[in-house]
N, C-alpha and C. Protein backbone atom coordinates (compact mmCIF):
# COMPACT_ATOMS: atom_id res chain seq x y z
N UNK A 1 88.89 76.30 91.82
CA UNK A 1 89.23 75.82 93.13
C UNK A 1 87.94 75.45 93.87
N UNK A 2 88.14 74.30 94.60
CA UNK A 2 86.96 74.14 95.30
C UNK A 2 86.43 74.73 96.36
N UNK A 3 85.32 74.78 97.08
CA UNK A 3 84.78 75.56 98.00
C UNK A 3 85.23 77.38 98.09
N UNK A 4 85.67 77.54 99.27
CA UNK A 4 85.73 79.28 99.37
C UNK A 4 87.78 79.27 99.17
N UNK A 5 88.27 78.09 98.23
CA UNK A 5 89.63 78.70 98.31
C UNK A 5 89.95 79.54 97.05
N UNK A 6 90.88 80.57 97.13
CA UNK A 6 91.51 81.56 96.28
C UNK A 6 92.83 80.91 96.17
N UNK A 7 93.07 81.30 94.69
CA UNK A 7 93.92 80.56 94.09
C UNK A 7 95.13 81.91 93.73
N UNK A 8 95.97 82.08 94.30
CA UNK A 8 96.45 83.43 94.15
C UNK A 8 97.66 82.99 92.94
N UNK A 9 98.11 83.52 91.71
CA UNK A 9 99.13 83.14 90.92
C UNK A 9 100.02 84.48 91.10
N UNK A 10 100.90 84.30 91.79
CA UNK A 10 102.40 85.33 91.81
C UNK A 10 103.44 84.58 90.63
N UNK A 11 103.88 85.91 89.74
CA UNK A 11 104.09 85.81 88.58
C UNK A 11 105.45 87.36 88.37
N UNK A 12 106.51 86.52 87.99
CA UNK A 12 108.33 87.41 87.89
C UNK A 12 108.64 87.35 89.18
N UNK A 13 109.25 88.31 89.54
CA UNK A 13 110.41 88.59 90.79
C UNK A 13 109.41 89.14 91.96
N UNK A 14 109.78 88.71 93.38
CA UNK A 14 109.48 89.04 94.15
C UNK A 14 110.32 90.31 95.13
N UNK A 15 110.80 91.12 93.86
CA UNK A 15 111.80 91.89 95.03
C UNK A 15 110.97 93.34 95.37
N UNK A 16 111.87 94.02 95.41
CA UNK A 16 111.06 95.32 96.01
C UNK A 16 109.72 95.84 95.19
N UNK A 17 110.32 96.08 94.05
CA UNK A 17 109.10 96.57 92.71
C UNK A 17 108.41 95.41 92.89
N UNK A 18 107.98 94.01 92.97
CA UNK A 18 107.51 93.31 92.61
C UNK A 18 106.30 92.56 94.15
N UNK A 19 107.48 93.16 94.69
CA UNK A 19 106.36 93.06 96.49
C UNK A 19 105.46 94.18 96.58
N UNK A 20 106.16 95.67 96.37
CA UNK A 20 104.60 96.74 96.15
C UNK A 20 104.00 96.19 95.38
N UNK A 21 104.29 95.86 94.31
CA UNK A 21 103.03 95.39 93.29
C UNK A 21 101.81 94.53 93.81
N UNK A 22 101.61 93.48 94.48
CA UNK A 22 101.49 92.48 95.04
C UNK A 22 100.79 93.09 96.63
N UNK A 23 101.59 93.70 97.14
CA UNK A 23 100.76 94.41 98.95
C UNK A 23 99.66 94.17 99.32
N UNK A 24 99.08 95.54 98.19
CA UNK A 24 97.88 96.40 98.39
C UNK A 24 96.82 95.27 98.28
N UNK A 25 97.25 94.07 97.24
CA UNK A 25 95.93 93.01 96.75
C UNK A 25 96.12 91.89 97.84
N UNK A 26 97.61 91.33 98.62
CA UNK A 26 97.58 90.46 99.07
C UNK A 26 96.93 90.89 100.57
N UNK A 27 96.78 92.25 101.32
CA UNK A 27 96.71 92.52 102.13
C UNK A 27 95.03 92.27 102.45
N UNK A 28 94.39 92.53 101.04
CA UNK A 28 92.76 93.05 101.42
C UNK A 28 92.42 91.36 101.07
N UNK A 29 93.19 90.27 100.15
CA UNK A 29 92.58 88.83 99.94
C UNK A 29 92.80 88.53 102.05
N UNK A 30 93.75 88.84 102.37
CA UNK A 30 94.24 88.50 104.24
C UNK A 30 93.31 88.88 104.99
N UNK A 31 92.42 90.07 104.19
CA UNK A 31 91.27 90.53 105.41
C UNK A 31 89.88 89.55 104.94
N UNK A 32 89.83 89.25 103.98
CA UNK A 32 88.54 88.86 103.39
C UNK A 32 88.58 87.07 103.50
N UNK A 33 89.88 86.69 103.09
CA UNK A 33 89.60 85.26 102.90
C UNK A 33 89.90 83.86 103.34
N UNK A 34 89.62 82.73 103.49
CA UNK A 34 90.35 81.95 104.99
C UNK A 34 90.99 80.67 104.33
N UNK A 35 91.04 81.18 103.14
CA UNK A 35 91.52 79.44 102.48
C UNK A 35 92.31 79.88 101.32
N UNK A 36 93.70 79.88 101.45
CA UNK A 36 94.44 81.13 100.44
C UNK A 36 95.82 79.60 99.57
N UNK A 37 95.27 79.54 98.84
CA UNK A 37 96.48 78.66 97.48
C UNK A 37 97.73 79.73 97.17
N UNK A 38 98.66 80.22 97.73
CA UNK A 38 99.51 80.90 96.57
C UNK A 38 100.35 79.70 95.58
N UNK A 39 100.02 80.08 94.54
CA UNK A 39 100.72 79.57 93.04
C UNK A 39 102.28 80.29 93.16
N UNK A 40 103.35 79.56 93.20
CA UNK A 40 104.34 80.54 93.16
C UNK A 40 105.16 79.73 91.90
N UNK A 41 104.79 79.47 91.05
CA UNK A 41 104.92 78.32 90.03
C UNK A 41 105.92 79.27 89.29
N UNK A 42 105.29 81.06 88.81
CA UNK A 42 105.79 81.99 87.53
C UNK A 42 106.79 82.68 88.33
N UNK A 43 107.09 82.53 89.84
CA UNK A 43 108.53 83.43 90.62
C UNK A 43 109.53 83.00 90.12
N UNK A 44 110.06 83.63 90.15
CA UNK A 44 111.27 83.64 89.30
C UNK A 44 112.44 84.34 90.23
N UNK A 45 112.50 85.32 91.31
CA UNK A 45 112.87 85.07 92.41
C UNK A 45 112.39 85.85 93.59
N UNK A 46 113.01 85.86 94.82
CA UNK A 46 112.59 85.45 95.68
C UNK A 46 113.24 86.14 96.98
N UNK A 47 113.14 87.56 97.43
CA UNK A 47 113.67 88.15 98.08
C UNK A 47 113.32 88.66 99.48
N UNK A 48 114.00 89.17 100.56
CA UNK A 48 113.57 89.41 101.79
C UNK A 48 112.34 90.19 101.85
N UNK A 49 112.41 90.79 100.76
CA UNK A 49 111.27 92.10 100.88
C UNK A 49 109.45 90.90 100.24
N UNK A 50 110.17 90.09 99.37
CA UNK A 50 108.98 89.45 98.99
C UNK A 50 108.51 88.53 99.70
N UNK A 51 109.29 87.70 100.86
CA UNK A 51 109.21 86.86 101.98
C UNK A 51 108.13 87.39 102.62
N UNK A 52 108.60 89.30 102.87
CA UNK A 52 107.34 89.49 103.85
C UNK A 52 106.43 89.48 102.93
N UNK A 53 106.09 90.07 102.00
CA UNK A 53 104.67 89.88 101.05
C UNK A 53 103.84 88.77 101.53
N UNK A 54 104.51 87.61 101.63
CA UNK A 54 104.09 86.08 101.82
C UNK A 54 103.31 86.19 103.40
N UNK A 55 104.63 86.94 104.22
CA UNK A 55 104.25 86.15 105.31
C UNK A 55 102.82 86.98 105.84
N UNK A 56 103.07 88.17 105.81
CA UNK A 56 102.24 89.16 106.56
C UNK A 56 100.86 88.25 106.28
N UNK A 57 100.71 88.48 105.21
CA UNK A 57 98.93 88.21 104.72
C UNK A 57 98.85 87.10 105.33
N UNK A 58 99.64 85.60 105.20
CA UNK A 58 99.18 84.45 106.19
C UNK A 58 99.24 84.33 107.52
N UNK A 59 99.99 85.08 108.25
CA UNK A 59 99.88 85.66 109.84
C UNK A 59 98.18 85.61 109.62
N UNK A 60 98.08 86.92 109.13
CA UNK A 60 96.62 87.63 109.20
C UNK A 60 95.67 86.56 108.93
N UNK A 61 95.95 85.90 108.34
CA UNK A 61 94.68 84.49 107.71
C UNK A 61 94.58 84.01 108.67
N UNK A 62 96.10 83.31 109.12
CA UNK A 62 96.08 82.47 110.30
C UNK A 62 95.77 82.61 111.54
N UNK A 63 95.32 84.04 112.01
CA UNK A 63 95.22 84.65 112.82
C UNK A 63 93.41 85.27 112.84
N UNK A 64 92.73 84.77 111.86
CA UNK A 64 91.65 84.76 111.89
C UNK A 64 91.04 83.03 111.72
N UNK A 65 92.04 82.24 111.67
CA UNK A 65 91.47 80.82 111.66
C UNK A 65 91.37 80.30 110.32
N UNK A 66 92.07 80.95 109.39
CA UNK A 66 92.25 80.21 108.35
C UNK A 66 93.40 79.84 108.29
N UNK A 67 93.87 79.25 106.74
CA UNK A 67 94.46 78.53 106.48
C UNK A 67 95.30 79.07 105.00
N UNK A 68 96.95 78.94 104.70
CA UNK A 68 97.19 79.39 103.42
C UNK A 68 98.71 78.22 103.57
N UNK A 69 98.48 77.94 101.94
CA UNK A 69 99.79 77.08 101.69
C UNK A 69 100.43 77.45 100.20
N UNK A 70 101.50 77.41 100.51
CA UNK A 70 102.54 77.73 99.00
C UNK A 70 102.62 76.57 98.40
N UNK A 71 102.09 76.84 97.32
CA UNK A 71 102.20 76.03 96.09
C UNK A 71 103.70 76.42 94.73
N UNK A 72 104.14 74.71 95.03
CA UNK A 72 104.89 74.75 93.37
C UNK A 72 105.90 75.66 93.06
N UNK A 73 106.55 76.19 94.45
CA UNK A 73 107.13 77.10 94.13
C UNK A 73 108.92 76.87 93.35
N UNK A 74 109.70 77.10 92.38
CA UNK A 74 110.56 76.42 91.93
C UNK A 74 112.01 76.35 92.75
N UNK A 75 112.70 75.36 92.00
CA UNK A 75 113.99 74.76 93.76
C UNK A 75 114.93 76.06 94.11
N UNK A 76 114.67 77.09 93.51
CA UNK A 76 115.40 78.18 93.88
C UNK A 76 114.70 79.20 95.01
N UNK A 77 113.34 79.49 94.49
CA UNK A 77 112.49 79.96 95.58
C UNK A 77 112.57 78.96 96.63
N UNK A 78 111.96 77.94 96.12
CA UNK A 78 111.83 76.79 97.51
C UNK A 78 113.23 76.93 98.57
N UNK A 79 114.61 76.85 97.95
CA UNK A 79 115.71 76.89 99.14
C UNK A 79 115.68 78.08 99.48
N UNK A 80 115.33 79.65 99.30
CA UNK A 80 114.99 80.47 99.83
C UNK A 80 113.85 80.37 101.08
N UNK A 81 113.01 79.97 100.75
CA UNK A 81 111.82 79.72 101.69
C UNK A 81 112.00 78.77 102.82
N UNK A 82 112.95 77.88 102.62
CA UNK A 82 113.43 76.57 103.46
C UNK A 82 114.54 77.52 104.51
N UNK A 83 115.12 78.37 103.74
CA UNK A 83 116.30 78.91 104.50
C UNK A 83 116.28 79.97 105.74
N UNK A 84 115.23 80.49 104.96
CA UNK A 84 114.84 81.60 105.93
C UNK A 84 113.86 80.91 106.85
N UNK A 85 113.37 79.62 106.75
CA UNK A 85 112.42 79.35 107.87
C UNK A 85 111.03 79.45 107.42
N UNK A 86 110.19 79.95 106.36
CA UNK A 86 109.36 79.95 106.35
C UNK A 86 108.12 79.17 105.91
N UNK A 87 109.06 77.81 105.44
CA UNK A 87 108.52 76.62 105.36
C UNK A 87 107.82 76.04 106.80
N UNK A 88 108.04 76.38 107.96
CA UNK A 88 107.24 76.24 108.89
C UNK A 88 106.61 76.60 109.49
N UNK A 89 106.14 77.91 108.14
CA UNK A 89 105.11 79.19 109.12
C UNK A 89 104.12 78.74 108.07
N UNK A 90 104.47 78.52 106.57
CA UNK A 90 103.58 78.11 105.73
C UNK A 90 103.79 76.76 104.77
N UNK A 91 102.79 75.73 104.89
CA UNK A 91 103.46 74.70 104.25
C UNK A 91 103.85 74.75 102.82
N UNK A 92 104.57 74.07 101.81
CA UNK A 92 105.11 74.25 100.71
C UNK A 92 104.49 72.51 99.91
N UNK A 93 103.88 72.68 98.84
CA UNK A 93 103.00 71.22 98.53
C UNK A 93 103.27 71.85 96.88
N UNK A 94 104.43 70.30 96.35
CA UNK A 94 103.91 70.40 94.97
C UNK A 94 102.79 69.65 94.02
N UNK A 95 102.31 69.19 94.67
CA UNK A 95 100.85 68.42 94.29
C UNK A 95 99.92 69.26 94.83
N UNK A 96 98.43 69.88 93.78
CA UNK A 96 97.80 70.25 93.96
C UNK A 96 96.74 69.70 94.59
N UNK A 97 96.14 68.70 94.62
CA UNK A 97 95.45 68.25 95.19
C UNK A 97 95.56 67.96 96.54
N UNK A 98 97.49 67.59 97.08
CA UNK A 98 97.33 67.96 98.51
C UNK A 98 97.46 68.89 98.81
N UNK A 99 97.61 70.17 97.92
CA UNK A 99 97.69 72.12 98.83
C UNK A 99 96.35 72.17 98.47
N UNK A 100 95.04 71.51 98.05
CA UNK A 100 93.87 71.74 98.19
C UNK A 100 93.28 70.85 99.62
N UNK A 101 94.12 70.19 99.91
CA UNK A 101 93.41 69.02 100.84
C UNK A 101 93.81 69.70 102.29
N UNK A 102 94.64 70.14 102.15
CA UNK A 102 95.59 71.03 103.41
C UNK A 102 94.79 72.70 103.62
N UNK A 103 94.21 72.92 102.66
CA UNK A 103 92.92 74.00 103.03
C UNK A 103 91.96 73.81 103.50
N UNK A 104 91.18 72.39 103.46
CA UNK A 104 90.19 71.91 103.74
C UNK A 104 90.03 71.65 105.05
């Protein structure tokens, strides 16, 4: 990835077991980093509990002046993410080069 962005790859289910999994690492990349790629390419699905996973850490980014966008995520996650609204807290880009251009 170019410059200071992190390329985060979330990979199986985002439900309860699969959002602790995920917390503890997405919480400390939210304190440290301002240009955040999540890959959601390997989700497979996509639950209330894993929504917050998503959102918390990009609040926190966004709330220090960075920037984080969901990548690639598949049309099942994606109408989850559309539904609940959170396509307009974080943008959703299946071309990489524009969820790299949208960090910049």
């Amino acid at each position: 990835m170019p410059g200071n962005i992190i390329k985060i790859v979330l990979d199986g289910r985002l439900d309860i077991e699969g959002a602790a999994a995920v917390d503890l690492k997405m919480n400390l990349i939210a304190g440290s980093r301002m240009a955040v790629l999540m890959d959601l390419q390997r989700v497979s699905f996509l639950a209330s509990i894993g929504l917050r996973s998503l959102v918390i850490p990009a609040r926190t980014i966004r709330n220090r002046g960075g920037k984080v966008v969901l990548y690639a995520p598949s049309e099942m996650v994606e109408k989850v993410l559309k539904t609940s609204g959170i396509d307009t807290i974080i943008p959703i880009h299946h071309d990489l080069n524009n969820a790299v251009a949208a960090l910049q």
